[in-house]
C-alpha atoms as a PDB file:
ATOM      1  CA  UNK A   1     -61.402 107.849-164.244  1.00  0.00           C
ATOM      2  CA  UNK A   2     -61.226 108.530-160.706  1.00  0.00           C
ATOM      3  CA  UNK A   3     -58.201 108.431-158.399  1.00  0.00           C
ATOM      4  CA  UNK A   4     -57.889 106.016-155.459  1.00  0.00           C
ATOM      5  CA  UNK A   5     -55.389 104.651-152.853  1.00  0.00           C
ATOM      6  CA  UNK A   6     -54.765 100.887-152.755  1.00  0.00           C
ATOM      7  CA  UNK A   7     -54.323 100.376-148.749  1.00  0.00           C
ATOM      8  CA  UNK A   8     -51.526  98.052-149.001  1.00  0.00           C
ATOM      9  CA  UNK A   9     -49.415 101.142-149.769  1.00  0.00           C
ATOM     10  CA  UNK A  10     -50.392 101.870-145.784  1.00  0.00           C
ATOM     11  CA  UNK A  11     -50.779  98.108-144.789  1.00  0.00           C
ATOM     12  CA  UNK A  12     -48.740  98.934-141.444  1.00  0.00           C
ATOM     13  CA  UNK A  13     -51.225 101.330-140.132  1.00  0.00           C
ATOM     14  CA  UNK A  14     -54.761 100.004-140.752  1.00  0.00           C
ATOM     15  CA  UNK A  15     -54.404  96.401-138.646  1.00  0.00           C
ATOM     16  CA  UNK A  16     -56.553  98.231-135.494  1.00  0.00           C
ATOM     17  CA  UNK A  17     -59.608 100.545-136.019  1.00  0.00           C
ATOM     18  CA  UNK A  18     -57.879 103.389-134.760  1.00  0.00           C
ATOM     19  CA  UNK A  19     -55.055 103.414-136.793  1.00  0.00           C
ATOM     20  CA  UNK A  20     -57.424 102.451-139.752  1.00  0.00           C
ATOM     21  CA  UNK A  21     -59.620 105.607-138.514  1.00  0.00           C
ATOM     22  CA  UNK A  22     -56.256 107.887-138.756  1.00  0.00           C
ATOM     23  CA  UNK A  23     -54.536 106.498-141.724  1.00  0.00           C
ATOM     24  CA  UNK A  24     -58.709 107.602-143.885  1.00  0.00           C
ATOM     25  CA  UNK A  25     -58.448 110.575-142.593  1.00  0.00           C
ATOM     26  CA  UNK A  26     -54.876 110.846-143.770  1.00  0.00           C
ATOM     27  CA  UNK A  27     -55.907 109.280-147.095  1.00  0.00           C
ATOM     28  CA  UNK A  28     -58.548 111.824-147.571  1.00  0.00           C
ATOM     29  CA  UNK A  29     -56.963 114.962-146.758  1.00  0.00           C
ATOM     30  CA  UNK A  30     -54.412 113.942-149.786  1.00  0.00           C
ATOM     31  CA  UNK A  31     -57.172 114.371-151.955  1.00  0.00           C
ATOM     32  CA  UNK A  32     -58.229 110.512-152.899  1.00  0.00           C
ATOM     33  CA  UNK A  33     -62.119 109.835-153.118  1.00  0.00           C
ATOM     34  CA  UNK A  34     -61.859 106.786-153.294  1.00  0.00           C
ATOM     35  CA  UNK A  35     -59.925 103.225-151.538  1.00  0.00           C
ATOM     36  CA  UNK A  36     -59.638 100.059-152.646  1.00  0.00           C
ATOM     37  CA  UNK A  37     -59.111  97.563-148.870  1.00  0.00           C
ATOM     38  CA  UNK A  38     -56.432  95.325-148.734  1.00  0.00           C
ATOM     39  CA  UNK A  39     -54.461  94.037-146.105  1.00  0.00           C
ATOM     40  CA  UNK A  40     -56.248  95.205-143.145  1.00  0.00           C
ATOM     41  CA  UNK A  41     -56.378  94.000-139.682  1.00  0.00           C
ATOM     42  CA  UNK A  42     -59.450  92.077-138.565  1.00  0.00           C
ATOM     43  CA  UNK A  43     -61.682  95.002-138.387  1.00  0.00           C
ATOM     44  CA  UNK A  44     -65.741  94.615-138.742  1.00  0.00           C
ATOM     45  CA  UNK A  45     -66.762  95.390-142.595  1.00  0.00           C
ATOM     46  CA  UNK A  46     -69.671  97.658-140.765  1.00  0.00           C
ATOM     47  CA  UNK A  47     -66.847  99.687-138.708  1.00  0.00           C
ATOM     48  CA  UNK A  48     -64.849  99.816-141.866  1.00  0.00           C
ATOM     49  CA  UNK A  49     -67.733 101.096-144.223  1.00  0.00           C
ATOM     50  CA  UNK A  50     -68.388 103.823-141.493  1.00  0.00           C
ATOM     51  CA  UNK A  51     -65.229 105.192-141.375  1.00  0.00           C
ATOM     52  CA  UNK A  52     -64.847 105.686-144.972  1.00  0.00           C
ATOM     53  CA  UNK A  53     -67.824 106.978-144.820  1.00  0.00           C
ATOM     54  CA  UNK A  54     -67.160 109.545-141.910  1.00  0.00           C
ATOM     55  CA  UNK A  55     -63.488 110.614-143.987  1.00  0.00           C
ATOM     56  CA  UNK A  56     -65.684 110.924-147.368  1.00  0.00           C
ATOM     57  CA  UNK A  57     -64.269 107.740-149.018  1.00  0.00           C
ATOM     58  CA  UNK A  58     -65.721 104.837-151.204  1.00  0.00           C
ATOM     59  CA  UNK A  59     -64.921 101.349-151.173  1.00  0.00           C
ATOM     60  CA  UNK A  60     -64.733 100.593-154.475  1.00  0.00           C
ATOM     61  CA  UNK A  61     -62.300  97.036-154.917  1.00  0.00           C
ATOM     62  CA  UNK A  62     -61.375  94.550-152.462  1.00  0.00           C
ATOM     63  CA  UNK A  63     -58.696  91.881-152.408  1.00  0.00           C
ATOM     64  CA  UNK A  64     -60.488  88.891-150.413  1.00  0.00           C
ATOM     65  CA  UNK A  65     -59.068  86.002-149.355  1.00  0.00           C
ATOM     66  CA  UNK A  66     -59.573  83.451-152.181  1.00  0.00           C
ATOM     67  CA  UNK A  67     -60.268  80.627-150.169  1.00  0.00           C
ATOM     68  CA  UNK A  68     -62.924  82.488-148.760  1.00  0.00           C
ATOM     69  CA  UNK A  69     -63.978  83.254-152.421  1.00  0.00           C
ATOM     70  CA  UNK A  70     -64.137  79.428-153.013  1.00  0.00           C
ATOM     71  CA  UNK A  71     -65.805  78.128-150.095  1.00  0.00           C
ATOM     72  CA  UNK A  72     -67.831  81.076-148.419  1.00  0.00           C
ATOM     73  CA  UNK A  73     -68.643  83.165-151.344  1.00  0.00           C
ATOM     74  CA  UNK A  74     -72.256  84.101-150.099  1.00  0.00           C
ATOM     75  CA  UNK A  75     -70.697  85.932-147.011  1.00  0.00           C
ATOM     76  CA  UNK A  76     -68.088  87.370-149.177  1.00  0.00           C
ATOM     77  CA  UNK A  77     -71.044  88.743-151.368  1.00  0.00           C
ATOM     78  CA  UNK A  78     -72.790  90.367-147.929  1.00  0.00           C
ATOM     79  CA  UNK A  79     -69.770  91.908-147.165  1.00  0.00           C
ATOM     80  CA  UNK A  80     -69.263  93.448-149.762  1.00  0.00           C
ATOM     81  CA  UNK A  81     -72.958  94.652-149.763  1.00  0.00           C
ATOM     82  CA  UNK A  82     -71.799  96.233-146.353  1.00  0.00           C
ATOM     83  CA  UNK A  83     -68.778  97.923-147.957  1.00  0.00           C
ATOM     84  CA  UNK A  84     -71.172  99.777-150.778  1.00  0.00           C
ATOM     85  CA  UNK A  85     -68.198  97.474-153.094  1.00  0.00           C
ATOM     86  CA  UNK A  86     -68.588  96.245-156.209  1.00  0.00           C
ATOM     87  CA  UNK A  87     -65.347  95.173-157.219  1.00  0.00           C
ATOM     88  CA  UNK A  88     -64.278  91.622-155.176  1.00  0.00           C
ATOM     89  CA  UNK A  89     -60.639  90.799-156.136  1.00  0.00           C
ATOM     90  CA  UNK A  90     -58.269  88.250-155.773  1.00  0.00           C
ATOM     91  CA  UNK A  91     -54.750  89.958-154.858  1.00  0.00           C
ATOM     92  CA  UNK A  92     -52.729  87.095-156.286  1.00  0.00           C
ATOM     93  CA  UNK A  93     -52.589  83.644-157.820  1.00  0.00           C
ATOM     94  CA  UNK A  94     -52.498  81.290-154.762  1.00  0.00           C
ATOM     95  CA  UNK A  95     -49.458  78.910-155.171  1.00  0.00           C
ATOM     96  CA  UNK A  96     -50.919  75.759-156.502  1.00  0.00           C
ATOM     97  CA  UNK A  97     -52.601  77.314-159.611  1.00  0.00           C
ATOM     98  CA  UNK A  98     -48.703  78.570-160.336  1.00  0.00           C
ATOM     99  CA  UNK A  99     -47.506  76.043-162.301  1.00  0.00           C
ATOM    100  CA  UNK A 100     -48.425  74.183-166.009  1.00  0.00           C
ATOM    101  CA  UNK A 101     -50.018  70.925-164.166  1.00  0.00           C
ATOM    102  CA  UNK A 102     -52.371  73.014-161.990  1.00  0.00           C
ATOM    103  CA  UNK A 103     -53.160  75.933-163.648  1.00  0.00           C
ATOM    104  CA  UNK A 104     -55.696  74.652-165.500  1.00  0.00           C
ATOM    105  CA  UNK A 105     -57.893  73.962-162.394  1.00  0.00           C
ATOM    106  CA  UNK A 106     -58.115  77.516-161.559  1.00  0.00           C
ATOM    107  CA  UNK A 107     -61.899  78.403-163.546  1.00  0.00           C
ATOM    108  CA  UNK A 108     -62.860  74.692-162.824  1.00  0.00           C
ATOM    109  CA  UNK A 109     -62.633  76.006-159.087  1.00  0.00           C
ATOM    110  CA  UNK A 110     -63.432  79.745-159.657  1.00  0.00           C
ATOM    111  CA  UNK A 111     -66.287  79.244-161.998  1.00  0.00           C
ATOM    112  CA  UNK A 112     -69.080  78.821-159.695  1.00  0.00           C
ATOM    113  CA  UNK A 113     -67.999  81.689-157.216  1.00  0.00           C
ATOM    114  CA  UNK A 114     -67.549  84.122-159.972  1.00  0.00           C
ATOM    115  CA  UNK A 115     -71.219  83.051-161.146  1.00  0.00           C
ATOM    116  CA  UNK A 116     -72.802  84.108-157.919  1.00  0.00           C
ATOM    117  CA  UNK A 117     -70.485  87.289-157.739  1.00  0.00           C
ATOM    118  CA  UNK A 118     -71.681  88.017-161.071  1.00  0.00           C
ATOM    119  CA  UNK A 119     -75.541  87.521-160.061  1.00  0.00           C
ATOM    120  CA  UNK A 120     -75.250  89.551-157.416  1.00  0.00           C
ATOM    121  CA  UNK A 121     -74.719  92.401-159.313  1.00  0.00           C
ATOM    122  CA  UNK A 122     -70.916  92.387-158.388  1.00  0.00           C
ATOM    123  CA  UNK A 123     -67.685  91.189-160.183  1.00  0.00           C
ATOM    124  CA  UNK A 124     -64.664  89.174-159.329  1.00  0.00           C
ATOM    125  CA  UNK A 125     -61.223  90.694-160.218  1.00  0.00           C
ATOM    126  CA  UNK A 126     -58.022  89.299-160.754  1.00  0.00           C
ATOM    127  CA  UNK A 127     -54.932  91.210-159.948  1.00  0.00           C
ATOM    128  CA  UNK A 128     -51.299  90.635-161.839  1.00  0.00           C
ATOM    129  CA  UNK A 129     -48.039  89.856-160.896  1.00  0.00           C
ATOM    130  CA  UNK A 130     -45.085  89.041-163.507  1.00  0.00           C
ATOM    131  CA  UNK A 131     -45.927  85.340-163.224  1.00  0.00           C
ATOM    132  CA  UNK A 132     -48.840  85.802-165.623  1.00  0.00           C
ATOM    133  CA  UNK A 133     -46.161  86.270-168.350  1.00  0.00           C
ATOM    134  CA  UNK A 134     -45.065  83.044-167.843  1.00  0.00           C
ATOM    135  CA  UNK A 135     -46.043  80.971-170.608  1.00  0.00           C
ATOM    136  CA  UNK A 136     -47.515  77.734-170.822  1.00  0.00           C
ATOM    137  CA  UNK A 137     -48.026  75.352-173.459  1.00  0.00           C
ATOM    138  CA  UNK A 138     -46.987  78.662-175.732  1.00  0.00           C
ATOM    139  CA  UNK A 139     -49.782  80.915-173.910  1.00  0.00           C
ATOM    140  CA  UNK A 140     -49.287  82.951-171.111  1.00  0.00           C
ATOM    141  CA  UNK A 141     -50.690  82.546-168.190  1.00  0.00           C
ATOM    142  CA  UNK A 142     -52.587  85.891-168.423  1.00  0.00           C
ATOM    143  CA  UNK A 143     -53.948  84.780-172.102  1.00  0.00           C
ATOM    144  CA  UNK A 144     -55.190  81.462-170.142  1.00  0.00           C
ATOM    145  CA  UNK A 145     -57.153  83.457-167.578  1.00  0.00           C
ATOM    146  CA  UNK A 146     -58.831  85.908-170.234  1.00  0.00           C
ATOM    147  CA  UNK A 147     -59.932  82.677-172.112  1.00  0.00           C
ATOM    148  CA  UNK A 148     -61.012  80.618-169.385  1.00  0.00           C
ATOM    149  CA  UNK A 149     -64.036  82.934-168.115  1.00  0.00           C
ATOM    150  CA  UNK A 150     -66.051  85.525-169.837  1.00  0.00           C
ATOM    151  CA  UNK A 151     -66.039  89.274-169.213  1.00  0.00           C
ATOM    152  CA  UNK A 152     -69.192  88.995-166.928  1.00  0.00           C
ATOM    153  CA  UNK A 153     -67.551  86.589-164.852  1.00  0.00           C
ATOM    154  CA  UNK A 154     -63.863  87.793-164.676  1.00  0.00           C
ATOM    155  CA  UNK A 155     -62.477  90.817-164.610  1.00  0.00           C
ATOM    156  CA  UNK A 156     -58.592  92.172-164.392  1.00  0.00           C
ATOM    157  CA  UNK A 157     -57.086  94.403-162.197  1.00  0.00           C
ATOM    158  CA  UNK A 158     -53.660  95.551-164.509  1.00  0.00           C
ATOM    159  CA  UNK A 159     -51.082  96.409-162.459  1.00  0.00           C
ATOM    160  CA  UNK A 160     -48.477  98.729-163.984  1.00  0.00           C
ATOM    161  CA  UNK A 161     -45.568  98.081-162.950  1.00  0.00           C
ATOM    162  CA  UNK A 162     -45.737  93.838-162.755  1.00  0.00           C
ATOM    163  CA  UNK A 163     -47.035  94.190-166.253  1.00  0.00           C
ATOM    164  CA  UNK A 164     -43.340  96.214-167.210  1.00  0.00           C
ATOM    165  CA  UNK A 165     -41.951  93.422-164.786  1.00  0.00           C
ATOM    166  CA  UNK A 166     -43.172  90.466-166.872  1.00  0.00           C
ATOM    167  CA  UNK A 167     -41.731  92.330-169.839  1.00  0.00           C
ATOM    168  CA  UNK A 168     -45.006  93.262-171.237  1.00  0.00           C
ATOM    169  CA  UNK A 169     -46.387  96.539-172.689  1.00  0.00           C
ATOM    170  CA  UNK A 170     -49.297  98.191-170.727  1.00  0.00           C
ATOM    171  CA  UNK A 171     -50.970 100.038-173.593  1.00  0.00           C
ATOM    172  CA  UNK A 172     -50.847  96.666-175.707  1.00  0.00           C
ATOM    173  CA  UNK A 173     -52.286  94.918-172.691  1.00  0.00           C
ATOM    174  CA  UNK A 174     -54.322  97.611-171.623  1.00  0.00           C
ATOM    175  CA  UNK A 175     -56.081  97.058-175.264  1.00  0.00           C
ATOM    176  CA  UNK A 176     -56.255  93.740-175.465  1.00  0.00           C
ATOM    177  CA  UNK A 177     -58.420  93.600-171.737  1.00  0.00           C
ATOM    178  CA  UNK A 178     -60.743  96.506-172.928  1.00  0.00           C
ATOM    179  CA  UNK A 179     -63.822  95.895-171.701  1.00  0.00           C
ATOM    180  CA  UNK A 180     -62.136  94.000-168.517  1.00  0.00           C
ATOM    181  CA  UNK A 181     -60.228  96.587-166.627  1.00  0.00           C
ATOM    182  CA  UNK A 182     -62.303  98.625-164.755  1.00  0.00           C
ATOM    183  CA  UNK A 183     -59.789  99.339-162.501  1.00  0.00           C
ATOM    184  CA  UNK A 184     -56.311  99.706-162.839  1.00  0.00           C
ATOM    185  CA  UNK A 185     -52.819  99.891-160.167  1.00  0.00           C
ATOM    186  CA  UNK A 186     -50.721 102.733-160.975  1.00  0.00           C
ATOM    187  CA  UNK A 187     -47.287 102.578-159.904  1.00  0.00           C
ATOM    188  CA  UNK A 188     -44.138 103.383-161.651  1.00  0.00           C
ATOM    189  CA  UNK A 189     -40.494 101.732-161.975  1.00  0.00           C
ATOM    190  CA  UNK A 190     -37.368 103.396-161.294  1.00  0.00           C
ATOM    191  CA  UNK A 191     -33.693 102.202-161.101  1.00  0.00           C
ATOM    192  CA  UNK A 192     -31.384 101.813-158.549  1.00  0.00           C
ATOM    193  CA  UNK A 193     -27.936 100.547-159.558  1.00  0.00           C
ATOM    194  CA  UNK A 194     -28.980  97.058-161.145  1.00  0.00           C
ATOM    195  CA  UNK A 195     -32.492  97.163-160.523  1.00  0.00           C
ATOM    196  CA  UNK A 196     -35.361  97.762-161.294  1.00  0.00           C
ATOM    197  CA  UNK A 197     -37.517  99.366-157.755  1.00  0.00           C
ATOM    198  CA  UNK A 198     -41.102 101.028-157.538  1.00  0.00           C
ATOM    199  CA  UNK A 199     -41.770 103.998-157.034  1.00  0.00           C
ATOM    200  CA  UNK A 200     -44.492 107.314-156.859  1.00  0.00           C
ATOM    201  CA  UNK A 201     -46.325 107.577-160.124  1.00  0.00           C
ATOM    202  CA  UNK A 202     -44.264 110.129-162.418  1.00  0.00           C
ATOM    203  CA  UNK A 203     -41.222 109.470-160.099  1.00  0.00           C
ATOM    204  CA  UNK A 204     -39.614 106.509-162.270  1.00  0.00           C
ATOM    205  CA  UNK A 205     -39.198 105.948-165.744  1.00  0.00           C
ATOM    206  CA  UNK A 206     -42.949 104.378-167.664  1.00  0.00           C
ATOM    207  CA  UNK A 207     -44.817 106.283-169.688  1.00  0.00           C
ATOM    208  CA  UNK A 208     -47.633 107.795-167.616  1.00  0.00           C
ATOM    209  CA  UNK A 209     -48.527 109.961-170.025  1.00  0.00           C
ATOM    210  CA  UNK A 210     -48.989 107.359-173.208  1.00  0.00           C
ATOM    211  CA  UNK A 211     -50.836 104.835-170.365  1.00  0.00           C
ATOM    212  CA  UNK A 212     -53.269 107.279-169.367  1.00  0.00           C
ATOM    213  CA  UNK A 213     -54.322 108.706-172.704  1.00  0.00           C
ATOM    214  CA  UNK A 214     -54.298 104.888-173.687  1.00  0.00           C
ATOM    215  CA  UNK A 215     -56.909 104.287-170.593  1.00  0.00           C
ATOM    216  CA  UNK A 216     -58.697 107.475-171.462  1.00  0.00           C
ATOM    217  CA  UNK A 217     -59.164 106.785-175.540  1.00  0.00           C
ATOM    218  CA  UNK A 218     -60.317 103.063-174.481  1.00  0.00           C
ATOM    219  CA  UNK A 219     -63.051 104.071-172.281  1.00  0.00           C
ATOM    220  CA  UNK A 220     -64.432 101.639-169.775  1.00  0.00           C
ATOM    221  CA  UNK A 221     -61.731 102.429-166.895  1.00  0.00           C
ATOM    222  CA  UNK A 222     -63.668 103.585-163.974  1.00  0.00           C
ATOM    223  CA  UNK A 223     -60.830 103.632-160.876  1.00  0.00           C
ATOM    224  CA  UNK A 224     -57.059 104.607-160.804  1.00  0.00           C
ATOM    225  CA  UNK A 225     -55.871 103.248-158.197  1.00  0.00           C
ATOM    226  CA  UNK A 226     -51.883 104.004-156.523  1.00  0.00           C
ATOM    227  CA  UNK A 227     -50.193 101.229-155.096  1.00  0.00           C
ATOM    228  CA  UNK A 228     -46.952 101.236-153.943  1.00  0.00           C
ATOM    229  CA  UNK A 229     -45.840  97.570-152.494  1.00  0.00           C
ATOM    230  CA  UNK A 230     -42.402  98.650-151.542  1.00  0.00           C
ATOM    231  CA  UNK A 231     -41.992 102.647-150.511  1.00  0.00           C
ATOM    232  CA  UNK A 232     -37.721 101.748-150.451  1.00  0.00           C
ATOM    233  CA  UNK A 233     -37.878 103.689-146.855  1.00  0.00           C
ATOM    234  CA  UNK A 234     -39.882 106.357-147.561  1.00  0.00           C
ATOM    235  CA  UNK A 235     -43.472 107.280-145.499  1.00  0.00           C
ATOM    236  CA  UNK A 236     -45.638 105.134-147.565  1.00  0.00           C
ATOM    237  CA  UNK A 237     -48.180 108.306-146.978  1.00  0.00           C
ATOM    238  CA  UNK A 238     -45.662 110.304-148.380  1.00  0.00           C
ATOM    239  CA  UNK A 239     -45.400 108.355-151.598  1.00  0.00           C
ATOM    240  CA  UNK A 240     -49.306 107.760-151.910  1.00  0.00           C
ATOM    241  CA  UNK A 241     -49.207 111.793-151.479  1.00  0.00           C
ATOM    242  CA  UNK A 242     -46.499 112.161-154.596  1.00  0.00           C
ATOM    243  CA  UNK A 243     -48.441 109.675-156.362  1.00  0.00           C
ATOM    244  CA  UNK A 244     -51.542 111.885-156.105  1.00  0.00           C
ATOM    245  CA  UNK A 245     -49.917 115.580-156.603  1.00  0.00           C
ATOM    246  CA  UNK A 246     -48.613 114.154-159.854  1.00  0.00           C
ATOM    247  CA  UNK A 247     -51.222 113.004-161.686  1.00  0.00           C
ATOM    248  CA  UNK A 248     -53.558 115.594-160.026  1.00  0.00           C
ATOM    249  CA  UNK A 249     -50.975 117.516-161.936  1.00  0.00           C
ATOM    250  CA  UNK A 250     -52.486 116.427-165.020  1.00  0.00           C
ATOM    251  CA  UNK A 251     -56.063 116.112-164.850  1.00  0.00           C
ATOM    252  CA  UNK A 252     -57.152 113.490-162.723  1.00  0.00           C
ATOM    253  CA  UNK A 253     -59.033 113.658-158.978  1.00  0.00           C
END
């Protein structure tokens, strides 16, 4: 399992080329191999390719617009040709799959574009919140997903730290998506007064140690990747940085 940064953490400085340019090189000299691109500015997928290139990084997930997904999914496929990516991810459930009337809709609409992903040699990849644990008609909206579309046509992007949000267990979940998580978010949850916040992996309170020799007995995880959505002040390089020393602390690279 290889270690990667999930550019959100850093959405701030990547919306120009230059401060995309400087932030890789940043990324790179923490140790991280690989990215995953999210929340960029409108930046060329050639220019981007060749700057992760120059600072020694691989693409290796995406989250994509999913309305571009829908309607413009052979571009989206070239793209990610240019990008050397074979991961193409949808960051979140847009709001009108969200509730019990609607939700249904979502692989009526997705099918087709994940079928073309899929022939391309490529897969589409769904990424959690805590509104996934919402259940609907006694099934949760995560369960719904898995069932709708097959492994070759949908995979899942676990996040961490939504999954302890939704008041689910990752190993549990983490086993019951084998097969279907290539990659996984890493972040962890610590407390501050009343709630719950996120922070650098090994800085809060999950069980890093239990997830990762979960991931590792399972098999089939190829990319670790840190996020960190909210850095609660801190230099979101800095926290991608702890993030890294920590669980380069124990193994991984």
């Amino acid at each position: 399992m290889i270690l990667g940064a999930q550019l959100l953490t850093v959405r701030e400085y990547t919306q120009t080329e230059a401060d995309f340019d400087y932030s890789m090189g940043r990324v790179a000299a923490m140790g991280y191999k690989t990215v995953q691109i999210s929340a960029i500015g409108p930046i060329p997928a050639q220019r981007v390719r060749e700057i992760c290139d120059k600072h020694g990084l691989a693409i290796v997930l995406t989250h994509t617009d999913p309305n571009r997904i829908l309607n413009d999914t052979e571009a989206v496929i070239r793209e990610h040709e240019v990008l050397g990516c074979k991961y193409i991810g949808i960051g979140m459930m847009p709001q009108k799959y969200q509730s019990a009337e609607w939700l249904w809709h979502f692989a009526e609409d997705f099918r087709e574009p994940a079928k073309k992903i899929a022939a391309a040699g490529k897969l589409l990849m769904y990424h959690n919140h805590n509104i996934e644990f919402r259940k609907f008609g006694g099934k949760r909206m995560l369960d719904i997903l898995m069932e709708s579309f097959s492994a070759q046509e949908l995979g899942f992007t676990l996040d961490t730290y939504w999954v302890q949000m939704g008041g689910g267990d990752v190993c549990t979940w983490l086993e019951k998506l084998r097969g279907r998580t290539p990659c996984v978010h890493l972040k962890d949850m610590a407390v501050r007064g009343w709630e719950p916040i996120m922070a650098p992996v090994g800085e809060g309170n999950m069980d890093f140690d239990k997830i990762l020799q979960t991931a590792e007995k399972l098999g089939g995880i190829e990319y670790l990747l840190v996020e960190q959505d909210d850095c609660q002040g801190e230099s979101p390089f800095d926290c991608l940085q702890v993030s890294y020393n920590n669980l380069h602390a124990k193994g991984y690279e």
